[in-house]
N, C-alpha and C. Protein backbone atom coordinates (compact mmCIF):
# COMPACT_ATOMS: atom_id res chain seq x y z
N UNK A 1 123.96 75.61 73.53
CA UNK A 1 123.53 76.98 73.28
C UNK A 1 124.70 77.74 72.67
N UNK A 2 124.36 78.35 71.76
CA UNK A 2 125.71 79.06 70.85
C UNK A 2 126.18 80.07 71.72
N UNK A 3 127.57 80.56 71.83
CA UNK A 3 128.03 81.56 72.88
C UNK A 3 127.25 83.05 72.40
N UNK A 4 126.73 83.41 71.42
CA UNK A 4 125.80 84.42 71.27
C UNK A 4 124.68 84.97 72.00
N UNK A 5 123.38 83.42 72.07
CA UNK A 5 122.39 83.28 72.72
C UNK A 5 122.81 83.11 74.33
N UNK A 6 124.35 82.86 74.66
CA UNK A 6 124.18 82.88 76.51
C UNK A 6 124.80 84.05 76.78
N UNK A 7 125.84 84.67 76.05
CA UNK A 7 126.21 85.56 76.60
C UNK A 7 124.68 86.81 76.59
N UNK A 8 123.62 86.95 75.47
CA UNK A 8 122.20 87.69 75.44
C UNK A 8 121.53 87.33 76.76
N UNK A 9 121.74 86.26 77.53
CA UNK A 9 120.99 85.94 78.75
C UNK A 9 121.57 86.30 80.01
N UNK A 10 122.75 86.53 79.95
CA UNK A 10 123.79 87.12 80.94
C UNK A 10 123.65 88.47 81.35
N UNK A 11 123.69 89.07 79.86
CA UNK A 11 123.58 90.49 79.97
C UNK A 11 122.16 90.96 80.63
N UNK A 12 121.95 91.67 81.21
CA UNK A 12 120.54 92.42 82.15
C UNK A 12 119.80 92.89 80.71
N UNK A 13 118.90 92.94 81.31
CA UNK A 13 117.67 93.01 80.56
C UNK A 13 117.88 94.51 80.11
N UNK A 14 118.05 95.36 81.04
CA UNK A 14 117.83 96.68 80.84
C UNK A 14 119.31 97.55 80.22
N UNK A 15 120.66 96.26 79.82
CA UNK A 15 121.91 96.71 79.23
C UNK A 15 121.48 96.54 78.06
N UNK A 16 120.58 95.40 77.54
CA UNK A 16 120.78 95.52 76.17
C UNK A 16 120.09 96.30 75.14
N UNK A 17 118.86 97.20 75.61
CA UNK A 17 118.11 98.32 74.71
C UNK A 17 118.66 99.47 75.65
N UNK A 18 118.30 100.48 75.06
CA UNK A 18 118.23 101.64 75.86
C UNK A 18 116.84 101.43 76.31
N UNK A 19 116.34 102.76 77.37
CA UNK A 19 115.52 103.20 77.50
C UNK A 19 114.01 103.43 76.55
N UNK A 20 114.75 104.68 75.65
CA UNK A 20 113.31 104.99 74.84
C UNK A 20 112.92 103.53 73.90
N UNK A 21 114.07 102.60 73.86
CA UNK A 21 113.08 101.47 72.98
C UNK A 21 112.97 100.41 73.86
N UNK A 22 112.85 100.58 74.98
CA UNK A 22 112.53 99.41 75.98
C UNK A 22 110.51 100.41 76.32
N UNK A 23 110.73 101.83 75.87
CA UNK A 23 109.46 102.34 76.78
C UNK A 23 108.44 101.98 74.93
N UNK A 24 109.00 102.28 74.10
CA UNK A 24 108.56 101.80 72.84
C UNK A 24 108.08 100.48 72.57
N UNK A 25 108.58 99.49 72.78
CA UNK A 25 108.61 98.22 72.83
C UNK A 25 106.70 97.85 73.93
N UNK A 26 106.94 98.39 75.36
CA UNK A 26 106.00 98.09 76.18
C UNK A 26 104.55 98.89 75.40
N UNK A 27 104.83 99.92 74.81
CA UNK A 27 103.60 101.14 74.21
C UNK A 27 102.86 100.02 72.94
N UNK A 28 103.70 99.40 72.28
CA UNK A 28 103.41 98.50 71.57
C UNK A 28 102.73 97.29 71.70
N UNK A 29 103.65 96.54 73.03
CA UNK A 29 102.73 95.56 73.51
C UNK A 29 101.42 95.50 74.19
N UNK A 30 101.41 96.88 75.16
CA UNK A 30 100.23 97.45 75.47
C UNK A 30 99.10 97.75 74.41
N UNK A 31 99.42 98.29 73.51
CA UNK A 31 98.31 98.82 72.69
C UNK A 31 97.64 97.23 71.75
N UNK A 32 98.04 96.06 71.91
CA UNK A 32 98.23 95.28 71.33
C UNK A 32 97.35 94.04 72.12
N UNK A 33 98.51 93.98 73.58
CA UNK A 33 97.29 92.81 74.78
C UNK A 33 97.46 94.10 75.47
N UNK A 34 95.90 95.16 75.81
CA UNK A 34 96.28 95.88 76.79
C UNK A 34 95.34 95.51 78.28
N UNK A 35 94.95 94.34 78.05
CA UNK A 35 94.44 93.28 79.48
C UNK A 35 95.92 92.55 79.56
N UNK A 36 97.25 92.44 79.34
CA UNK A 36 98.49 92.24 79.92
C UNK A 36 99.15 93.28 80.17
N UNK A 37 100.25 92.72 81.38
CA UNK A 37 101.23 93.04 81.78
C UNK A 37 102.09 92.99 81.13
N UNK A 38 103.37 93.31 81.37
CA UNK A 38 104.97 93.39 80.42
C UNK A 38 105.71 93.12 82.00
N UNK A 39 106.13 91.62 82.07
CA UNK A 39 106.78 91.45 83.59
C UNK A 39 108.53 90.81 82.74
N UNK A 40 109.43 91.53 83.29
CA UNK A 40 110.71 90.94 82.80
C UNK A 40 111.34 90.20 84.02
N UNK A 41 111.42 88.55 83.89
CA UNK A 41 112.17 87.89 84.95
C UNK A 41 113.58 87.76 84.21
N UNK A 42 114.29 87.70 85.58
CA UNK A 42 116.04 87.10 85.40
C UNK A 42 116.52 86.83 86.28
N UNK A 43 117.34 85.96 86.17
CA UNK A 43 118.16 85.58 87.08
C UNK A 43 118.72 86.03 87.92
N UNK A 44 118.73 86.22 89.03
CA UNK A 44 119.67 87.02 90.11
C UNK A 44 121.02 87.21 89.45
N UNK A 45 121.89 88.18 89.41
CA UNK A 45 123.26 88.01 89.43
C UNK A 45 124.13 86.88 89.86
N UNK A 46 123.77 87.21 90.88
CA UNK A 46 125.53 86.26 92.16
C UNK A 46 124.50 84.86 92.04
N UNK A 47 123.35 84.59 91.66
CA UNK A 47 122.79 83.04 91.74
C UNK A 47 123.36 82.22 90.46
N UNK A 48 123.70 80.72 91.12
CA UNK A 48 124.04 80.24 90.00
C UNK A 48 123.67 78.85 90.19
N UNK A 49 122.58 78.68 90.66
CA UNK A 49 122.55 76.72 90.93
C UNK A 49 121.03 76.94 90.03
N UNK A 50 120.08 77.80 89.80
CA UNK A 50 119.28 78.12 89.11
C UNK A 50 119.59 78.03 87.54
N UNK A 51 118.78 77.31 86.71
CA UNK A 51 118.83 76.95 85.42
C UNK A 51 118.74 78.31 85.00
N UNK A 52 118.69 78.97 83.97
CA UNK A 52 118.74 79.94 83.39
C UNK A 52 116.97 79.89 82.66
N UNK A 53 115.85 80.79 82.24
CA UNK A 53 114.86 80.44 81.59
C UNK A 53 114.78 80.66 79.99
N UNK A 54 114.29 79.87 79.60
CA UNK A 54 114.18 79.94 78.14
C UNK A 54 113.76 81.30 77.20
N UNK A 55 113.08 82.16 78.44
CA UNK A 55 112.99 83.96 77.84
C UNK A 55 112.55 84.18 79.09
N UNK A 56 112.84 85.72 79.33
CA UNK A 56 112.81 86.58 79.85
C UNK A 56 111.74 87.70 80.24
N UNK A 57 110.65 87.81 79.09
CA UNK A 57 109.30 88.60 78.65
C UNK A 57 108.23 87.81 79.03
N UNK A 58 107.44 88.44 79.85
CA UNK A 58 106.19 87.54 80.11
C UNK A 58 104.92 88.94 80.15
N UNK A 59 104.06 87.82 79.04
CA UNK A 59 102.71 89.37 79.32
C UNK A 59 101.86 88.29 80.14
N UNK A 60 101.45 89.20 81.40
CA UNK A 60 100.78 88.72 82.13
C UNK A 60 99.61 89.37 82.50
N UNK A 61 98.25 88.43 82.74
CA UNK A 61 96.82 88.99 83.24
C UNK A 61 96.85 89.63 84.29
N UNK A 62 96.34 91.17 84.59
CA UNK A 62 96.30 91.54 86.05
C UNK A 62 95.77 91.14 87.38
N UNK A 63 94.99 90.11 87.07
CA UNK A 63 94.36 89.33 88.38
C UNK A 63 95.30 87.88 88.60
N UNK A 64 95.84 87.75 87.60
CA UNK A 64 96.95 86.84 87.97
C UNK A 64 97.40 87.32 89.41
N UNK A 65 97.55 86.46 90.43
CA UNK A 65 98.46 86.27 91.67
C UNK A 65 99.93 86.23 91.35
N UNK A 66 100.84 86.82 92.24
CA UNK A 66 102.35 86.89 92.17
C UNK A 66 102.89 85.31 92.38
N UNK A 67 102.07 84.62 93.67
CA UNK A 67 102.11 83.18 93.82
C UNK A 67 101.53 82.17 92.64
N UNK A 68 100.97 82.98 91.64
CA UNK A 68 100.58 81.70 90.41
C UNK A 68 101.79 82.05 89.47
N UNK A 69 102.13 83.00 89.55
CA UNK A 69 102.99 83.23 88.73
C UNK A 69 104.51 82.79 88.86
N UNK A 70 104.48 82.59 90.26
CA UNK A 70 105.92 81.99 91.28
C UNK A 70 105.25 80.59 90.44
N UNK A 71 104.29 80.15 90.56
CA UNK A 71 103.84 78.43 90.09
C UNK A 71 104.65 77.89 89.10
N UNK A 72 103.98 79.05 87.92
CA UNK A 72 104.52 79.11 86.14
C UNK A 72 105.62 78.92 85.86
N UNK A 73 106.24 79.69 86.48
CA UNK A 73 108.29 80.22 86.67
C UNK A 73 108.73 78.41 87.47
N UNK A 74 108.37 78.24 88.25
CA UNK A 74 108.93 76.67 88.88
C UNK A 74 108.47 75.30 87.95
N UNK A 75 107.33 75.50 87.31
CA UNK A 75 107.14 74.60 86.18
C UNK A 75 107.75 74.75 84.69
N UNK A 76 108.16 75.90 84.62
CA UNK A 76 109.09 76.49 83.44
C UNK A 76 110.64 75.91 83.89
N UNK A 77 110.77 76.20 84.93
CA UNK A 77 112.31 76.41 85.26
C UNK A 77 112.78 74.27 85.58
N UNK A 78 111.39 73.93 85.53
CA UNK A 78 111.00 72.33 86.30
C UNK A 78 111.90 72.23 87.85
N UNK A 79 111.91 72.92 88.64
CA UNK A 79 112.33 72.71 89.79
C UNK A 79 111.73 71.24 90.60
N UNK A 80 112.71 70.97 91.85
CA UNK A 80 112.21 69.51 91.92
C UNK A 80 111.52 70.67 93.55
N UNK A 81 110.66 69.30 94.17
CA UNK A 81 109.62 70.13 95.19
C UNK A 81 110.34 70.76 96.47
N UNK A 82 111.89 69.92 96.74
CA UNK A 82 112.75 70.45 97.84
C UNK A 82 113.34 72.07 97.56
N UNK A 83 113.46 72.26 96.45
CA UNK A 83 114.26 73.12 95.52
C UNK A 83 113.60 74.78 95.75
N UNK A 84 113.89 75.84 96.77
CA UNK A 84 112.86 76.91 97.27
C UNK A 84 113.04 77.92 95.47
N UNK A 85 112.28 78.73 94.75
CA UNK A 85 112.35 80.02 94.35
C UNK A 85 111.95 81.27 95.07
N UNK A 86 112.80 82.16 94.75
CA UNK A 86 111.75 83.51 95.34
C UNK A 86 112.16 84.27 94.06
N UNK A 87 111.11 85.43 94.21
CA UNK A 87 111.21 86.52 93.38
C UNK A 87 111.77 88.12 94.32
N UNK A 88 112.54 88.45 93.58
CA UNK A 88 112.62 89.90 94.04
C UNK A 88 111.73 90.80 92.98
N UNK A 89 111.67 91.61 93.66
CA UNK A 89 110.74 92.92 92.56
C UNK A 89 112.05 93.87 92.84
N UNK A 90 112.22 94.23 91.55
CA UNK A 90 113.45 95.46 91.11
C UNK A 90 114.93 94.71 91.86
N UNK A 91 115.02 93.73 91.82
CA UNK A 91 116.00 93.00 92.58
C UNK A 91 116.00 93.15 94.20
N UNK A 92 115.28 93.88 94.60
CA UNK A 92 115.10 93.94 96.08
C UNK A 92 114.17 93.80 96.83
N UNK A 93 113.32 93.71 96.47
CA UNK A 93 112.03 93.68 97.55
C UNK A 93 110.88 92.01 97.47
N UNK A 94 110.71 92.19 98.18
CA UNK A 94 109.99 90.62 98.18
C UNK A 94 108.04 91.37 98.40
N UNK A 95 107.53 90.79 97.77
CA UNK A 95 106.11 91.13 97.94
C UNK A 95 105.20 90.51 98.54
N UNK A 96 104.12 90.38 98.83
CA UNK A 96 102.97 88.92 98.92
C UNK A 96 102.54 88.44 97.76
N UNK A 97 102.59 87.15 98.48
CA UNK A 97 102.38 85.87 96.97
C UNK A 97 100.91 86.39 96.62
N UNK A 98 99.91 86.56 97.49
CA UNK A 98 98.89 86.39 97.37
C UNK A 98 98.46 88.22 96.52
N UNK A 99 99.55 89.12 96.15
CA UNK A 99 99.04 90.26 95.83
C UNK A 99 98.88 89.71 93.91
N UNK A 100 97.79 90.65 93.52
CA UNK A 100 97.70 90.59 92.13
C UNK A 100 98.87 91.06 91.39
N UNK A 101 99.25 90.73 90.29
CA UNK A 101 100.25 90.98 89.16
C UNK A 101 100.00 92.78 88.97
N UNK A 102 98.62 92.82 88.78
CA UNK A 102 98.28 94.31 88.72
C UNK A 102 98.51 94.86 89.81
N UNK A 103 98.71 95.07 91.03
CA UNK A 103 99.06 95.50 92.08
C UNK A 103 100.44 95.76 92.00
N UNK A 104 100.92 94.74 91.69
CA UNK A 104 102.32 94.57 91.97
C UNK A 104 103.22 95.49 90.67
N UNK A 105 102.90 95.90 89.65
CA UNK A 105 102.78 95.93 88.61
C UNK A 105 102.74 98.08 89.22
N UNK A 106 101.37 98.14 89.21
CA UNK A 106 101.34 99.72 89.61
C UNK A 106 101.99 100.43 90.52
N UNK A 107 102.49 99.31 91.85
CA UNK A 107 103.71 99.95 92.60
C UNK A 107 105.52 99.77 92.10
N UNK A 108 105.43 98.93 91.56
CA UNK A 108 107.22 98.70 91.51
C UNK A 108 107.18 99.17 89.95
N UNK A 109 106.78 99.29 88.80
CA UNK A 109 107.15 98.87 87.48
C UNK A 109 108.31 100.20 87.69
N UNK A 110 109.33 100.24 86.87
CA UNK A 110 110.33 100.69 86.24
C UNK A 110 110.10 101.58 85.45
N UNK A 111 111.15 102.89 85.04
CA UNK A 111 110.57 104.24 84.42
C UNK A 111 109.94 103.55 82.96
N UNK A 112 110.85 102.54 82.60
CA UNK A 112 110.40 101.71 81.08
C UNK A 112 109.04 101.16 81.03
N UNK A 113 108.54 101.07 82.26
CA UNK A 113 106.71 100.65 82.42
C UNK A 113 107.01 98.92 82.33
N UNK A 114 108.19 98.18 82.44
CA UNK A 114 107.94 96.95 82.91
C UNK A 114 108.06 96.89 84.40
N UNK A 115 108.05 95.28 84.94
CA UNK A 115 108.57 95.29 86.08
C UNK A 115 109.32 93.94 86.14
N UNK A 116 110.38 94.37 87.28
CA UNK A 116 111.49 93.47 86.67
C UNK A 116 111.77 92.99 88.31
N UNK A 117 111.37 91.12 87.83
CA UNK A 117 111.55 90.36 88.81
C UNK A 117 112.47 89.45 88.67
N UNK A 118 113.70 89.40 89.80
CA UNK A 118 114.63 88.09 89.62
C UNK A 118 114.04 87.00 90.58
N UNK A 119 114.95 85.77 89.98
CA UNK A 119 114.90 84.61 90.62
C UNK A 119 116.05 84.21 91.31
N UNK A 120 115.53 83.61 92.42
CA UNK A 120 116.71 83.09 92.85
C UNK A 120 116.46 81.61 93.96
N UNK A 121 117.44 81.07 94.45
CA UNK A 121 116.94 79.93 95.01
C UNK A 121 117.31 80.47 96.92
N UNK A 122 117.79 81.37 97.47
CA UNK A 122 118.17 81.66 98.40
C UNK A 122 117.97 83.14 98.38
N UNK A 123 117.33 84.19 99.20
CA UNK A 123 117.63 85.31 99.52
C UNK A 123 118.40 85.79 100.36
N UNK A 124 119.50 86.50 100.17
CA UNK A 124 120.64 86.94 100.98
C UNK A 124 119.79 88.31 101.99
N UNK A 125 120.51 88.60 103.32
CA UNK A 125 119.76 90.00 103.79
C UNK A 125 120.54 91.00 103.15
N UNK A 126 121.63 90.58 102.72
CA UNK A 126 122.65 91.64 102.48
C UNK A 126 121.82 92.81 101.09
N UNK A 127 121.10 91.81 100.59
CA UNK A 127 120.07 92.61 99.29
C UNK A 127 118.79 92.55 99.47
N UNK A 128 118.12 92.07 100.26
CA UNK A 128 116.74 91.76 100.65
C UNK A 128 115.81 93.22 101.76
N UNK A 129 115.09 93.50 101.09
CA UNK A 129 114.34 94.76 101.55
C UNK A 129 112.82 94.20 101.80
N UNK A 130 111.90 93.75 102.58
CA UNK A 130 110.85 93.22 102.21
C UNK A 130 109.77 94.47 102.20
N UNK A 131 108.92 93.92 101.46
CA UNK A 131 107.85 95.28 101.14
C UNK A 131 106.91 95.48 102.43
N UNK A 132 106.46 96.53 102.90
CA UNK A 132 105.48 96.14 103.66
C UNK A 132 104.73 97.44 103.58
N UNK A 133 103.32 96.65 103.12
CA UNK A 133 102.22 97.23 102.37
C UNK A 133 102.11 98.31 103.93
N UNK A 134 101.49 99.91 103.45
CA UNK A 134 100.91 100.25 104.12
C UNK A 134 99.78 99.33 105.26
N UNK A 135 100.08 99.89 106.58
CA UNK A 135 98.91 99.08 107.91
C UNK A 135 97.94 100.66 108.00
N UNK A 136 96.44 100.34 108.11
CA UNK A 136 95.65 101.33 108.36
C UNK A 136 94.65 101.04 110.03
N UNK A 137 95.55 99.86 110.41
CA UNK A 137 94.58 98.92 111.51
C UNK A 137 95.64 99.97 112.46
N UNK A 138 96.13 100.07 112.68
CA UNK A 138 97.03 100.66 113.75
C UNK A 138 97.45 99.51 114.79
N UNK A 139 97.59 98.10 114.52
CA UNK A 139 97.69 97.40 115.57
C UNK A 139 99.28 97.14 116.18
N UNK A 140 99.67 97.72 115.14
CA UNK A 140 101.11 97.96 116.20
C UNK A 140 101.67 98.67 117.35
N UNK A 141 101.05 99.45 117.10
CA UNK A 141 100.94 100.52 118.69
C UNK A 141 100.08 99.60 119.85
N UNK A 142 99.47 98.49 119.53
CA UNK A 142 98.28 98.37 120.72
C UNK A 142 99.62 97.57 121.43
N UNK A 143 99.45 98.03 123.06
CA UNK A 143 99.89 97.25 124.00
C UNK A 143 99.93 95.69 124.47
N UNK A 144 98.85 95.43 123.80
CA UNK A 144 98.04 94.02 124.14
C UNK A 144 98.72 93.04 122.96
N UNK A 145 99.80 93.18 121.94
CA UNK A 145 99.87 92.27 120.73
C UNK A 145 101.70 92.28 120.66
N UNK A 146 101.49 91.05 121.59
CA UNK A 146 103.17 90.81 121.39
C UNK A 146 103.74 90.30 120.58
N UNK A 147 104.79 90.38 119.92
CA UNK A 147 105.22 89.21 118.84
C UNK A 147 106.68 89.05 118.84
């Protein structure tokens, strides 16, 4: 890989445009597939036993699952089956596999209207925030549900 194209993969997604042409860029792709998403994966920072991916931009279907999409990313990346990924959303938060892309998508995206998920092979707590969807059951208060 020419030192051009790795040092472009190094750099964060969101150092190398500004703003108004990162929100330009999505207005475009939207008006264009506007049944996709605009999802930007990267690499964790401090991770480094993780291959690097061949791009960064993914337009994705909104009923797509976060867990099919964890699928895509491990058959892209060819991980072997011992080998864990996770995704952070905005580098911090971990979601459910089982939530839609569109879900996931209308709570986290970024002022730029993507949403930006890293990879990594280990989650540290030191950066790890996990999401937890509003509860409307109230079953945490009940006396009767130990855990």
């Amino acid at each position: 890989m020419p030192p051009y194209e790795k040092s472009m993969e190094i750099t964060p997604f969101k150092q190398r445009k500004c703003l108004a042409t990162r929100k330009d860029e999505v207005c475009t792709i939207r008006s264009k597939f506007p049944n996709k998403l605009p999802v930007i994966v990267e690499r964790y920072p401090r991770e480094k036993k993780l291959p690097l991916l061949d791009k960064t931009k993914f337009l994705v279907p909104h009923e797509l699952t976060l867990g099919q999409f964890l699928s895509l990313l491990r058959s892209k990346i060819e991980l072997e089956a011992s080998q864990a990924l996770y995704l952070l959303i905005s580098g911090k938060k971990m979601s459910c596999l089982s939530a839609s892309m569109g879900e996931v998508y209308s709570q986290f995206r970024d002022p730029d209207d993507h949403v930006l998920l890293l990879n990594e092979d280990s989650p540290c707590a030191s950066h790890l925030k996990p999401h937890r969807p509003p509860t409307t059951l109230g079953l945490e208060d009940s006396p009767d549900l130990i855990f």
